[in-house]
C-alpha atoms as a PDB file:
ATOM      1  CA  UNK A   1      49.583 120.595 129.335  1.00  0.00           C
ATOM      2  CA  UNK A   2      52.243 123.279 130.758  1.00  0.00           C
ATOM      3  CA  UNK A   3      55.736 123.338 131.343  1.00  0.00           C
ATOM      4  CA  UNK A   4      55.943 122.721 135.054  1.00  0.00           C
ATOM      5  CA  UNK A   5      53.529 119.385 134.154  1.00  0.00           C
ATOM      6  CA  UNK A   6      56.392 118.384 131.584  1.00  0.00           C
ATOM      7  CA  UNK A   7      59.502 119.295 134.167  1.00  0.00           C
ATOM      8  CA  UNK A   8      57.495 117.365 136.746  1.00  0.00           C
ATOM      9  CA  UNK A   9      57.136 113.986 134.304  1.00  0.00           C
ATOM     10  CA  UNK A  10      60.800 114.468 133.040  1.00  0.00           C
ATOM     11  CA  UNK A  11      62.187 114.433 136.889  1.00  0.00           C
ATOM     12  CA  UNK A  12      59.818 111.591 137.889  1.00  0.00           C
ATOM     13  CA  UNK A  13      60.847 109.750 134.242  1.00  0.00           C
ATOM     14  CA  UNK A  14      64.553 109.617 135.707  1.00  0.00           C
ATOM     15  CA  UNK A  15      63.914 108.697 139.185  1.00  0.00           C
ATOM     16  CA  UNK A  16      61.333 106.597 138.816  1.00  0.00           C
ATOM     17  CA  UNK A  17      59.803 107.480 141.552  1.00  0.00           C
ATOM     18  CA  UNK A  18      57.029 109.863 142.758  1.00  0.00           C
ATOM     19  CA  UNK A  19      58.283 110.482 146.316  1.00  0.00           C
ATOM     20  CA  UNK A  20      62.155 111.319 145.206  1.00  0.00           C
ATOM     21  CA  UNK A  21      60.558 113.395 142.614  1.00  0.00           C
ATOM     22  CA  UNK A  22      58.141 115.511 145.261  1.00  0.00           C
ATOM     23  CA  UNK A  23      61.327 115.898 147.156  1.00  0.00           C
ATOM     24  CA  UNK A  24      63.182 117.447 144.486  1.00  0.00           C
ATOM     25  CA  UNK A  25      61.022 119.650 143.291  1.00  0.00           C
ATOM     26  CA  UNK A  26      59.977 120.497 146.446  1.00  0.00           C
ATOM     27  CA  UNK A  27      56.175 119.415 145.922  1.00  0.00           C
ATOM     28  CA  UNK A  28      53.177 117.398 148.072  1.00  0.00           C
ATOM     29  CA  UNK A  29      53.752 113.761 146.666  1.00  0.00           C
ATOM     30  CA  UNK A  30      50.017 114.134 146.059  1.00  0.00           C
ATOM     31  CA  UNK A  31      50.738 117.102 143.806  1.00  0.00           C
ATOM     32  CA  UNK A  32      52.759 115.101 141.918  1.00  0.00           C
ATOM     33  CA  UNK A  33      50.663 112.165 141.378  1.00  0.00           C
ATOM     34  CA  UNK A  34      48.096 114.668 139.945  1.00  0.00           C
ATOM     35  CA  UNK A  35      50.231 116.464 137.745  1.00  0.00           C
ATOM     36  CA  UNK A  36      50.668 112.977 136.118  1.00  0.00           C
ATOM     37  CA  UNK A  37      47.484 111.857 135.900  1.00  0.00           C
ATOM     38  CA  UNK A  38      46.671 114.832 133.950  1.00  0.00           C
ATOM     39  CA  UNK A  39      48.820 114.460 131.919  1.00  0.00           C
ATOM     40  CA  UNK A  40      47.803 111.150 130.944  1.00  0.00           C
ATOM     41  CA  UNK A  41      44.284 112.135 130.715  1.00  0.00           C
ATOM     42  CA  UNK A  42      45.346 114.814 128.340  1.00  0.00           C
ATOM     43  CA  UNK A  43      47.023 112.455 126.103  1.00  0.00           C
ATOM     44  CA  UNK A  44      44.899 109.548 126.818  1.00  0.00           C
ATOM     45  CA  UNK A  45      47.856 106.939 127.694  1.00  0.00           C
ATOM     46  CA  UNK A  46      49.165 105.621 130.576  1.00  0.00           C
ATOM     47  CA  UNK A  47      52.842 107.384 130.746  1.00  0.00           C
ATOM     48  CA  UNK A  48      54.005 104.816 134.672  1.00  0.00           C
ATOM     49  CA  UNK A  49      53.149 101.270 135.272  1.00  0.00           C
ATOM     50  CA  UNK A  50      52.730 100.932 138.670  1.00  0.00           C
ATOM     51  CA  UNK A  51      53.638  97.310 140.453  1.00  0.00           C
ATOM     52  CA  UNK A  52      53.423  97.963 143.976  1.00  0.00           C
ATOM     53  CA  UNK A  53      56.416 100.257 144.870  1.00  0.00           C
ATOM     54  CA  UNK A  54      58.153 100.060 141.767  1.00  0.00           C
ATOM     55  CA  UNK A  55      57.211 102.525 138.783  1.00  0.00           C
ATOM     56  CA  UNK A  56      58.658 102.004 135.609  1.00  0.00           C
ATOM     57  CA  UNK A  57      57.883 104.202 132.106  1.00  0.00           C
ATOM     58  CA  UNK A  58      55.594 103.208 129.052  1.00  0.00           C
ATOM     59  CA  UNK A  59      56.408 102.918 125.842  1.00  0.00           C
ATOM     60  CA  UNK A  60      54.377 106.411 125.381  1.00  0.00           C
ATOM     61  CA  UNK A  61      55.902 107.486 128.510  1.00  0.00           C
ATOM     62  CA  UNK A  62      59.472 107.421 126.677  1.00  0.00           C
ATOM     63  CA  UNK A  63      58.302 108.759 123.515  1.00  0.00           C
ATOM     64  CA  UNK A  64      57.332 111.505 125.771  1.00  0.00           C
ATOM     65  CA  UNK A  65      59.821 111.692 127.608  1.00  0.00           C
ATOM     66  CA  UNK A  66      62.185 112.495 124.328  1.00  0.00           C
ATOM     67  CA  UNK A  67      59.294 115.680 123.233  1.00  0.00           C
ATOM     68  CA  UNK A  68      59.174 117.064 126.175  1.00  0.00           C
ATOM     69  CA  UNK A  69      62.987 117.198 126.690  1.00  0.00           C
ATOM     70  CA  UNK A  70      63.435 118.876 123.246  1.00  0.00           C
ATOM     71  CA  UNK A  71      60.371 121.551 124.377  1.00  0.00           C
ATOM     72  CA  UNK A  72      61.895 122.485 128.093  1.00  0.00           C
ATOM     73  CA  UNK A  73      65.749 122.953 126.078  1.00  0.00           C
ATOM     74  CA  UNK A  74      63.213 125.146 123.148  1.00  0.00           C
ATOM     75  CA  UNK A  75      61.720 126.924 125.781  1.00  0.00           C
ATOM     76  CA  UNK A  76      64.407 127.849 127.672  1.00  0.00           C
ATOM     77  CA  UNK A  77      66.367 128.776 124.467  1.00  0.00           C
ATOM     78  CA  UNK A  78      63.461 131.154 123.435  1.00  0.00           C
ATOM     79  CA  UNK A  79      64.318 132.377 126.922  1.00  0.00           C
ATOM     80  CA  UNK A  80      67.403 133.369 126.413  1.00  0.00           C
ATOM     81  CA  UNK A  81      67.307 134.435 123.051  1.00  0.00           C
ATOM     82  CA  UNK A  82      64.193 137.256 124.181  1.00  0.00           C
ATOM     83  CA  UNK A  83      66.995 138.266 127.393  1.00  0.00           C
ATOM     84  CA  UNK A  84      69.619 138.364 125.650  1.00  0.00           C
ATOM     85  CA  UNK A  85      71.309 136.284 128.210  1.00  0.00           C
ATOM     86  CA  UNK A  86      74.830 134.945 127.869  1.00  0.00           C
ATOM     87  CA  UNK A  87      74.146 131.353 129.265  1.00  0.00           C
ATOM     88  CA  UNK A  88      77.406 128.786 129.075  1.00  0.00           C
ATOM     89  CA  UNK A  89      76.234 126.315 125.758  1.00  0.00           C
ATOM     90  CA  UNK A  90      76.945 122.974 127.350  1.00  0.00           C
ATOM     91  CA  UNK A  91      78.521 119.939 125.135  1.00  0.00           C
ATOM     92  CA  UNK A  92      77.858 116.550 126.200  1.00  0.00           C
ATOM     93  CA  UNK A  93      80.211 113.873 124.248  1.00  0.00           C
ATOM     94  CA  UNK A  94      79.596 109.992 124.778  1.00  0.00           C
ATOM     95  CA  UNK A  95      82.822 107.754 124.568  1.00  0.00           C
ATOM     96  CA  UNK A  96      84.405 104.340 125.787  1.00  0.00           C
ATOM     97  CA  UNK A  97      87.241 104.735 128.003  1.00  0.00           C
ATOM     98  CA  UNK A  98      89.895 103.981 125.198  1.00  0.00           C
ATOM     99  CA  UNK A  99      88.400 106.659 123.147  1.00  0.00           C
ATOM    100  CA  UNK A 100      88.808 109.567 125.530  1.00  0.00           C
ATOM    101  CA  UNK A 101      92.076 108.441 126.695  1.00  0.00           C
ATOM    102  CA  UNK A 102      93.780 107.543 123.397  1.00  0.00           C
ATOM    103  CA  UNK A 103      91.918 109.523 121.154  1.00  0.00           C
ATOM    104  CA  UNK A 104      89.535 113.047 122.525  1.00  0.00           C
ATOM    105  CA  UNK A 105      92.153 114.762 124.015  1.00  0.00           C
ATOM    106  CA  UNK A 106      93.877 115.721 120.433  1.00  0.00           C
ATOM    107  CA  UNK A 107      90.400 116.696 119.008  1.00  0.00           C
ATOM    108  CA  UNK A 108      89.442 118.391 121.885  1.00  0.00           C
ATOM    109  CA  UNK A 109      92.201 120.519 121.987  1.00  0.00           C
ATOM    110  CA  UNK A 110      91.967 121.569 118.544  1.00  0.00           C
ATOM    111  CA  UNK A 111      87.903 122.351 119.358  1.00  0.00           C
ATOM    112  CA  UNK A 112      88.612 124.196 122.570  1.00  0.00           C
ATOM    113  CA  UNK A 113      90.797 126.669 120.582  1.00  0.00           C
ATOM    114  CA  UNK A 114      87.516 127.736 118.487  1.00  0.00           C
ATOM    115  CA  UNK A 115      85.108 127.620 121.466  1.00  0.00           C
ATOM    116  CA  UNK A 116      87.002 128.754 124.580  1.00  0.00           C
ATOM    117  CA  UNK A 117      83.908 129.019 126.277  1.00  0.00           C
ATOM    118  CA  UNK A 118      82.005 125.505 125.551  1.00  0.00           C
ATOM    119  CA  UNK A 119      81.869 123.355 128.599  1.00  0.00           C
ATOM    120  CA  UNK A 120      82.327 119.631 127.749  1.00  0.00           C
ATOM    121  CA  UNK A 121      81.093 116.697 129.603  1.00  0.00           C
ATOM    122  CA  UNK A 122      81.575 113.426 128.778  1.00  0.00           C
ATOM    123  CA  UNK A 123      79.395 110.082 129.604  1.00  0.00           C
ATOM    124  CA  UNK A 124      80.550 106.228 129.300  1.00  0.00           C
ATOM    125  CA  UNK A 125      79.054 104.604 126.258  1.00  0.00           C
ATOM    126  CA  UNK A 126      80.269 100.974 126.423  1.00  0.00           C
ATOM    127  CA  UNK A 127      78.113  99.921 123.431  1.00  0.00           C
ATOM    128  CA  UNK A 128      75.167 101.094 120.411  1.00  0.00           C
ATOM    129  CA  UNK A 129      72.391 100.291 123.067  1.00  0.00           C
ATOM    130  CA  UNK A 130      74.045 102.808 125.852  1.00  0.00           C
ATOM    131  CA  UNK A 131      74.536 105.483 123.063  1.00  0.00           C
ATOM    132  CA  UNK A 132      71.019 105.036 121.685  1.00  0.00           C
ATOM    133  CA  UNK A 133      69.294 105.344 124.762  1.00  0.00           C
ATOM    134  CA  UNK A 134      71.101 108.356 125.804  1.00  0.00           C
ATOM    135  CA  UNK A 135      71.181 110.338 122.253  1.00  0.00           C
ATOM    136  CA  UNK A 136      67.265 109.352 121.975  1.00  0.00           C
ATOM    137  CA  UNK A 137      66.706 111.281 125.823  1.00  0.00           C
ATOM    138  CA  UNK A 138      68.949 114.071 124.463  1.00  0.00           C
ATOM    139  CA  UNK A 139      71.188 113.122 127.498  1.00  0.00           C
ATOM    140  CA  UNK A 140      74.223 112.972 124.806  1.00  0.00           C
ATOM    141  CA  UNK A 141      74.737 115.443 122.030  1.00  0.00           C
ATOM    142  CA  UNK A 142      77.057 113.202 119.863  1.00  0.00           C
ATOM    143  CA  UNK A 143      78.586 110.023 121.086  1.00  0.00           C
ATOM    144  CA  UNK A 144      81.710 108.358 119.315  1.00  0.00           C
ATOM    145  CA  UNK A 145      79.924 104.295 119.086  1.00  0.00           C
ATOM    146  CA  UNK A 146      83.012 101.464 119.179  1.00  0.00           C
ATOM    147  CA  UNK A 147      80.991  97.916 118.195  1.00  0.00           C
ATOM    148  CA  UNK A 148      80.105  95.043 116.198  1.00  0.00           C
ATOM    149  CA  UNK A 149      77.520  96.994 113.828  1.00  0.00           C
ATOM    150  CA  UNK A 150      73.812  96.822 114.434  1.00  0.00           C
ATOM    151  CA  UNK A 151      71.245  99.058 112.885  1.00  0.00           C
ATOM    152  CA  UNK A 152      69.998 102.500 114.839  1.00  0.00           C
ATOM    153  CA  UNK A 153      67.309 103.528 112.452  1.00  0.00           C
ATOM    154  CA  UNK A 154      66.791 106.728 115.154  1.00  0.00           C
ATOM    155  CA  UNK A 155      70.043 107.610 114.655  1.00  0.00           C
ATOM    156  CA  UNK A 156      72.927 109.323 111.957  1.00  0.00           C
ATOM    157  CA  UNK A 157      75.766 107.337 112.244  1.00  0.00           C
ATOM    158  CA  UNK A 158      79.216 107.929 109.826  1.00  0.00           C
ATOM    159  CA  UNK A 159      81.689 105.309 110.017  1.00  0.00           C
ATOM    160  CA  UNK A 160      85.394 106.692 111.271  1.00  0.00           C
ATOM    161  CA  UNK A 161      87.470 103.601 111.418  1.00  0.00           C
ATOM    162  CA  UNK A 162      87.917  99.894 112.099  1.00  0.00           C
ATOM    163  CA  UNK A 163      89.846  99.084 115.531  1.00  0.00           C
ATOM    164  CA  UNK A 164      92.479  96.315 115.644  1.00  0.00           C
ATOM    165  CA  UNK A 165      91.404  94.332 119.146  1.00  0.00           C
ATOM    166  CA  UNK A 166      93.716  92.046 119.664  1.00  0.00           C
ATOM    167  CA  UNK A 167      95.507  89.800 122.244  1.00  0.00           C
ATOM    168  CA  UNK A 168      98.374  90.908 124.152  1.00  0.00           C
ATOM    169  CA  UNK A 169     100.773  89.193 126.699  1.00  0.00           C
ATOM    170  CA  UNK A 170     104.082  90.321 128.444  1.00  0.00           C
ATOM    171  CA  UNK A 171     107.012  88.323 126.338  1.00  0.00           C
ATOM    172  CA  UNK A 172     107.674  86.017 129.379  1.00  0.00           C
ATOM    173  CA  UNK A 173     104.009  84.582 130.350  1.00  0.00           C
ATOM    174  CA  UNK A 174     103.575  82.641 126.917  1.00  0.00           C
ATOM    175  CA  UNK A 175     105.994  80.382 124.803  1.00  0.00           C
ATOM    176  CA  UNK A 176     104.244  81.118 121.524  1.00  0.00           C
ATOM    177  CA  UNK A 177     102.918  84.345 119.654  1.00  0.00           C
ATOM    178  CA  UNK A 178     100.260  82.010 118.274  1.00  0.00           C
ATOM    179  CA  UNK A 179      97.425  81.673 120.387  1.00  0.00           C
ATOM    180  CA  UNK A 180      95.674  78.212 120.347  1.00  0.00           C
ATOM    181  CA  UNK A 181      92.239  77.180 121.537  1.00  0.00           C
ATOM    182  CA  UNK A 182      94.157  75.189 123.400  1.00  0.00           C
ATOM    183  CA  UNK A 183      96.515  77.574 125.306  1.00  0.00           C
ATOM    184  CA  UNK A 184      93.601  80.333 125.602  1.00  0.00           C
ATOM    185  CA  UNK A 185      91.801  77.377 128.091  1.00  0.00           C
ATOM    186  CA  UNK A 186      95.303  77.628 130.710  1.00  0.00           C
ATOM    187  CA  UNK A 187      95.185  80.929 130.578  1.00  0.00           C
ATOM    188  CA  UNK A 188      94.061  84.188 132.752  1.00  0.00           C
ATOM    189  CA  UNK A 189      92.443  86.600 130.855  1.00  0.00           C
ATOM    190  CA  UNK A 190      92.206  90.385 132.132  1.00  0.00           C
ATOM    191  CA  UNK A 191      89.103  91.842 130.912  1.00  0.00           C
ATOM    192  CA  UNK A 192      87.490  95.399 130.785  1.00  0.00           C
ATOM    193  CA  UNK A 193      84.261  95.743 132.254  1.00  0.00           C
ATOM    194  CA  UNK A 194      81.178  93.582 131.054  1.00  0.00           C
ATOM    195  CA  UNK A 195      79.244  95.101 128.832  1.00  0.00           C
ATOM    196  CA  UNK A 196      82.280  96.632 127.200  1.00  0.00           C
ATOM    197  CA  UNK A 197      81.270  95.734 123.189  1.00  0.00           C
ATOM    198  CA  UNK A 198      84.872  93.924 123.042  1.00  0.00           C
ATOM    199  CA  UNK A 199      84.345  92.115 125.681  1.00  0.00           C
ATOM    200  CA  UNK A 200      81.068  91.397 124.120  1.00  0.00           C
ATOM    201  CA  UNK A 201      82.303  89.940 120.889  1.00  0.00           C
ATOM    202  CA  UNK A 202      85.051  87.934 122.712  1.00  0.00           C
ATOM    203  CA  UNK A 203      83.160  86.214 125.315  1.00  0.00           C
ATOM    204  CA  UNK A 204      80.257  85.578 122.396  1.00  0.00           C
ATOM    205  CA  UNK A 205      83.065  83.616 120.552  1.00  0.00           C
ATOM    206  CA  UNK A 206      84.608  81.942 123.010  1.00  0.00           C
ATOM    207  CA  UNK A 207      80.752  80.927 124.440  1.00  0.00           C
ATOM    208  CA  UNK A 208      80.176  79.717 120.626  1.00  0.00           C
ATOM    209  CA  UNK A 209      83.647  77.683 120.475  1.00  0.00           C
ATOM    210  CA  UNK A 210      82.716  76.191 123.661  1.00  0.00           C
ATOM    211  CA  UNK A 211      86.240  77.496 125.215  1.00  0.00           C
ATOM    212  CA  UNK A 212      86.414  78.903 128.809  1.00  0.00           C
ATOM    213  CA  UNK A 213      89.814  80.446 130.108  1.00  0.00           C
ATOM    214  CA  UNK A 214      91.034  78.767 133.427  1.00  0.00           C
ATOM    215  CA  UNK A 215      90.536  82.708 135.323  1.00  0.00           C
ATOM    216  CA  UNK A 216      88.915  85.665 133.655  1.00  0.00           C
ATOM    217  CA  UNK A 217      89.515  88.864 136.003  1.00  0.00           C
ATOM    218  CA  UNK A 218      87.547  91.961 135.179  1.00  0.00           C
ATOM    219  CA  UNK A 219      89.025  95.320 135.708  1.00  0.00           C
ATOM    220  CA  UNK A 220      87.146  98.806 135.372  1.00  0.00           C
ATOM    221  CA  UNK A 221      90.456 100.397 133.890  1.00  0.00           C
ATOM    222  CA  UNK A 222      92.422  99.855 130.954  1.00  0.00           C
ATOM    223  CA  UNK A 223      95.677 101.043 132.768  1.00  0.00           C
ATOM    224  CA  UNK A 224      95.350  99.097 135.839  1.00  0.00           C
ATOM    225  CA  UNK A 225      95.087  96.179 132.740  1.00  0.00           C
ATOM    226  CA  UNK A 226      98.153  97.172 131.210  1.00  0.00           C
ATOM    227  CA  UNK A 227     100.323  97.221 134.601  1.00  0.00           C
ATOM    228  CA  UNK A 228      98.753  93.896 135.225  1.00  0.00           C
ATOM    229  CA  UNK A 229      99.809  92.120 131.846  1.00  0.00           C
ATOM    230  CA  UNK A 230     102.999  93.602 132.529  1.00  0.00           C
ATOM    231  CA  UNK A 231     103.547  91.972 136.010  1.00  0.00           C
ATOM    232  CA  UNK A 232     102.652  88.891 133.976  1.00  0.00           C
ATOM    233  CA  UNK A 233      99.271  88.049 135.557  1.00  0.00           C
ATOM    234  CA  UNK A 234      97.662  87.194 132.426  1.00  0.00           C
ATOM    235  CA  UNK A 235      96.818  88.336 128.833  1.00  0.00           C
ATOM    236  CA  UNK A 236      94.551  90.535 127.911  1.00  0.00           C
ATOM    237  CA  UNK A 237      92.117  91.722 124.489  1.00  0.00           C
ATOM    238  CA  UNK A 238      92.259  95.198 123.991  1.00  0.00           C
ATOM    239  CA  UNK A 239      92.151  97.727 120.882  1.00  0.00           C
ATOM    240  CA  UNK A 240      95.301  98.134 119.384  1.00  0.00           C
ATOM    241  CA  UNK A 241      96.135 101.778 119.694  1.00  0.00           C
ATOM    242  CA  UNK A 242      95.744 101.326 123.579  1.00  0.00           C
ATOM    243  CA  UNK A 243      98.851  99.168 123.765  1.00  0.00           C
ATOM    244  CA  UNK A 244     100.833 100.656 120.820  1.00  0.00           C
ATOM    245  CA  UNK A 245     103.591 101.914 123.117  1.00  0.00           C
ATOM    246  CA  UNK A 246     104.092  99.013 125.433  1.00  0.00           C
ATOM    247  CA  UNK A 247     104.056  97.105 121.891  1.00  0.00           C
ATOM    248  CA  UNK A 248     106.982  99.757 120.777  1.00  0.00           C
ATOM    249  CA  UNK A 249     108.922  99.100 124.116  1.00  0.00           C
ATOM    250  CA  UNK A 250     109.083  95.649 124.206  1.00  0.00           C
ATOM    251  CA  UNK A 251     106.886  94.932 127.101  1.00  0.00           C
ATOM    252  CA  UNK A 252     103.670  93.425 125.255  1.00  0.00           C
ATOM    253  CA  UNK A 253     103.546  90.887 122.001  1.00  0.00           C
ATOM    254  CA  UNK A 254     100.767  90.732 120.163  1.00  0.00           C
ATOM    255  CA  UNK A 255      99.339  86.929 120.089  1.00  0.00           C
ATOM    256  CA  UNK A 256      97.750  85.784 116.879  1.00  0.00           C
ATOM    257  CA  UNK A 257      94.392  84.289 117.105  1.00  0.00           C
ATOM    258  CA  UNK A 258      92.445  82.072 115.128  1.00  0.00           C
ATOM    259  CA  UNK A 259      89.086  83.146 116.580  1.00  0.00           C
ATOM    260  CA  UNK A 260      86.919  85.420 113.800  1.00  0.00           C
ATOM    261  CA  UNK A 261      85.858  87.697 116.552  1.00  0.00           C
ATOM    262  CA  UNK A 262      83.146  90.068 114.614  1.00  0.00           C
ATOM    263  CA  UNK A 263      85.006  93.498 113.592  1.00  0.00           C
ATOM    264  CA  UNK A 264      84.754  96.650 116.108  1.00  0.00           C
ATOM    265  CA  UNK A 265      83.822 100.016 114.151  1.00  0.00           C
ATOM    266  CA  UNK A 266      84.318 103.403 115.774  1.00  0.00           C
ATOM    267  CA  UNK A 267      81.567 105.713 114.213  1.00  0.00           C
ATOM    268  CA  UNK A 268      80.356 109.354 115.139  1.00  0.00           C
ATOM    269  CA  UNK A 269      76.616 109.177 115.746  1.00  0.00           C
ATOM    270  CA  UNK A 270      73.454 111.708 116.670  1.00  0.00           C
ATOM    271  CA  UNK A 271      69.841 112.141 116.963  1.00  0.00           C
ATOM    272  CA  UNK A 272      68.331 112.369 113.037  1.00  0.00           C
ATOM    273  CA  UNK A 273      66.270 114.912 114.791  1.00  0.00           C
ATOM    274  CA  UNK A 274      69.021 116.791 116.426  1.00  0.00           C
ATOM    275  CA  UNK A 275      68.961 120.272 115.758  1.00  0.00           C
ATOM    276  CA  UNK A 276      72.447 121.332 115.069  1.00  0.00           C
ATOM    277  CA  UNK A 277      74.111 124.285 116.228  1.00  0.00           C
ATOM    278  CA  UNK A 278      77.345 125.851 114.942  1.00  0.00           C
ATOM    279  CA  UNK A 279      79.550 124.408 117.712  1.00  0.00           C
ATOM    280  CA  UNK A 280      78.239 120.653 117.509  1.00  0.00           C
ATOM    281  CA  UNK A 281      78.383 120.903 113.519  1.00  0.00           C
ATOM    282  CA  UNK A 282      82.286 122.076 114.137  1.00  0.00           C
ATOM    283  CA  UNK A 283      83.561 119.815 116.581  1.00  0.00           C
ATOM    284  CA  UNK A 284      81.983 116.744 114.518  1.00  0.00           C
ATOM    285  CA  UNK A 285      84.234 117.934 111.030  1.00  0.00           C
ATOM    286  CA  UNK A 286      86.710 118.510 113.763  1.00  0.00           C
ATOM    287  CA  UNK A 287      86.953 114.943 114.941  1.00  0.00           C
ATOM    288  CA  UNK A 288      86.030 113.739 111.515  1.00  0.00           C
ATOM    289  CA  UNK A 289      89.136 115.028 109.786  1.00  0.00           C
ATOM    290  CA  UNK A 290      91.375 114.204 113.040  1.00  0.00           C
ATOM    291  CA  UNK A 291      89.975 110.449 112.438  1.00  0.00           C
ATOM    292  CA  UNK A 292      90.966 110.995 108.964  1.00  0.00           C
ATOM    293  CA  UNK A 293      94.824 111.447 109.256  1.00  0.00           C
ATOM    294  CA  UNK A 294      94.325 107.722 111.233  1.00  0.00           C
END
């Protein structure tokens, strides 16, 4: 087993497939398929299933897929480290939308004053699944999980607070702040994106309680929500301190609800096999004391 064998797997592991990965790496497709092979006669486990054109990984081909990650970054830190070389350290931060709107900016702006020179990225985590799967591939450093909780055994998770989600409606679209089963079935409801873990627990209720709205509208922003609630198109179900200023101004209520919609958690998780450097151990007491003052 070498490194170029392990770069080769980890490109074909994310495309899933042999002839994008020849292209990319600029190799014979053939060359490819042997480099694999090898690899799985080295290991003695079949790393692809193979259904016609479709490839998909093993259950040993993800396991590997998470040691050979960790060995390329090891390598190419030992690189470095020999050369002396001043590469830019690279911090990759999973969030949901209302999280890096509402929330990042003020933590990153206190990190970026101790480490001018990190470069951030951020990736959409909608739920625990999304986070797992990319903290497990080492795609995400640290991701901030908002959800129902579920167990993560692979992962270090610290709890940072409980979000209000609740129901909101301009002051004109409803008669009464109390919203009935009843009403809830003539209503529109403006929704984030499915697969959203709000969304989740909502439509799991409402699926249990055998209630339907009479129009559910989905929306990939939370702004383009907002304006929409405000034009009086329908009520939405969002956390709290996303609609805290339109709830200041006047332009949203908050409905009551007698739904017991499973309570959302907003916890900092990573790998318990993370390695942590200086600037990830920082920015996490960073955004745990910011959560803190909360």
């Amino acid at each position: 087993m070498d490194l170029k064998q392990l770069q080769t797997f980890l490109t074909a592991a994310e495309t899933l497939s042999f002839t994008q990965t020849a292209q990319l790496l600029d190799y014979a497709q053939s060359s490819i398929t042997a480099q694999i092979k090898s690899l799985e006669e080295e290991l003695g486990v079949i790393l692809f299933e193979r259904l016609g054109k479709r490839v998909t990984l093993t259950d040993e081909g993800k396991r590997l897929q998470q040691y050979a990650q960790k060995m390329l970054e090891l390598n190419s830190e030992m690189k470095k480290a020999v050369s002396n070389e001043q590469a830019q350290v690279v911090l990759k931060i999973g969030a949901q939308e209302s999280q890096c709107v509402y929330r990042l900016p003020s933590i990153l702006q206190q990190y970026q004053k101790a480490y001018p020179q990190i470069k951030i990225i951020f990736k959409p985590v909608h739920t625990t699944e999304i986070a797992k799967d990319l903290l497990q591939s080492g795609n995400l450093d640290v991701a901030f999980i908002s959800d129902a909780y579920k167990e993560t055994p692979m992962l270090y998770r610290e709890r940072l607070i409980q979000e209000q989600i609740i129901f909101v409606s301009a002051p004109t679209s409803i008669k009464s702040h109390t919203l009935s089963a009843q009403q809830l079935s003539a209503e529109t409801m403006l929704l984030t994106e499915n697969g959203c873990s709000y969304r989740n627990q909502l439509e799991a209720q409402l699926q249990q309680e055998g209630l339907l709205p009479l129009q559910m509208i989905e929306f990939a922003s939370i702004e383009a929500i907002k304006q929409c609630v405000i034009a009086g198109l329908g009520i939405t179900f969002l956390p709290k301190m996303v609609v805290e200023k339109e709830l200041e101004d006047g332009q949203f209520i908050e409905l009551q609800s007698p739904f017991n919609i499973k309570p959302i958690y907003t916890d900092i998780a990573w790998h318990k096999d993370k390695h942590i450097q200086p600037y990830l151990s920082d920015f996490i007491e960073i955004a745990r004391n910011w959560y803190r003052t909360l």
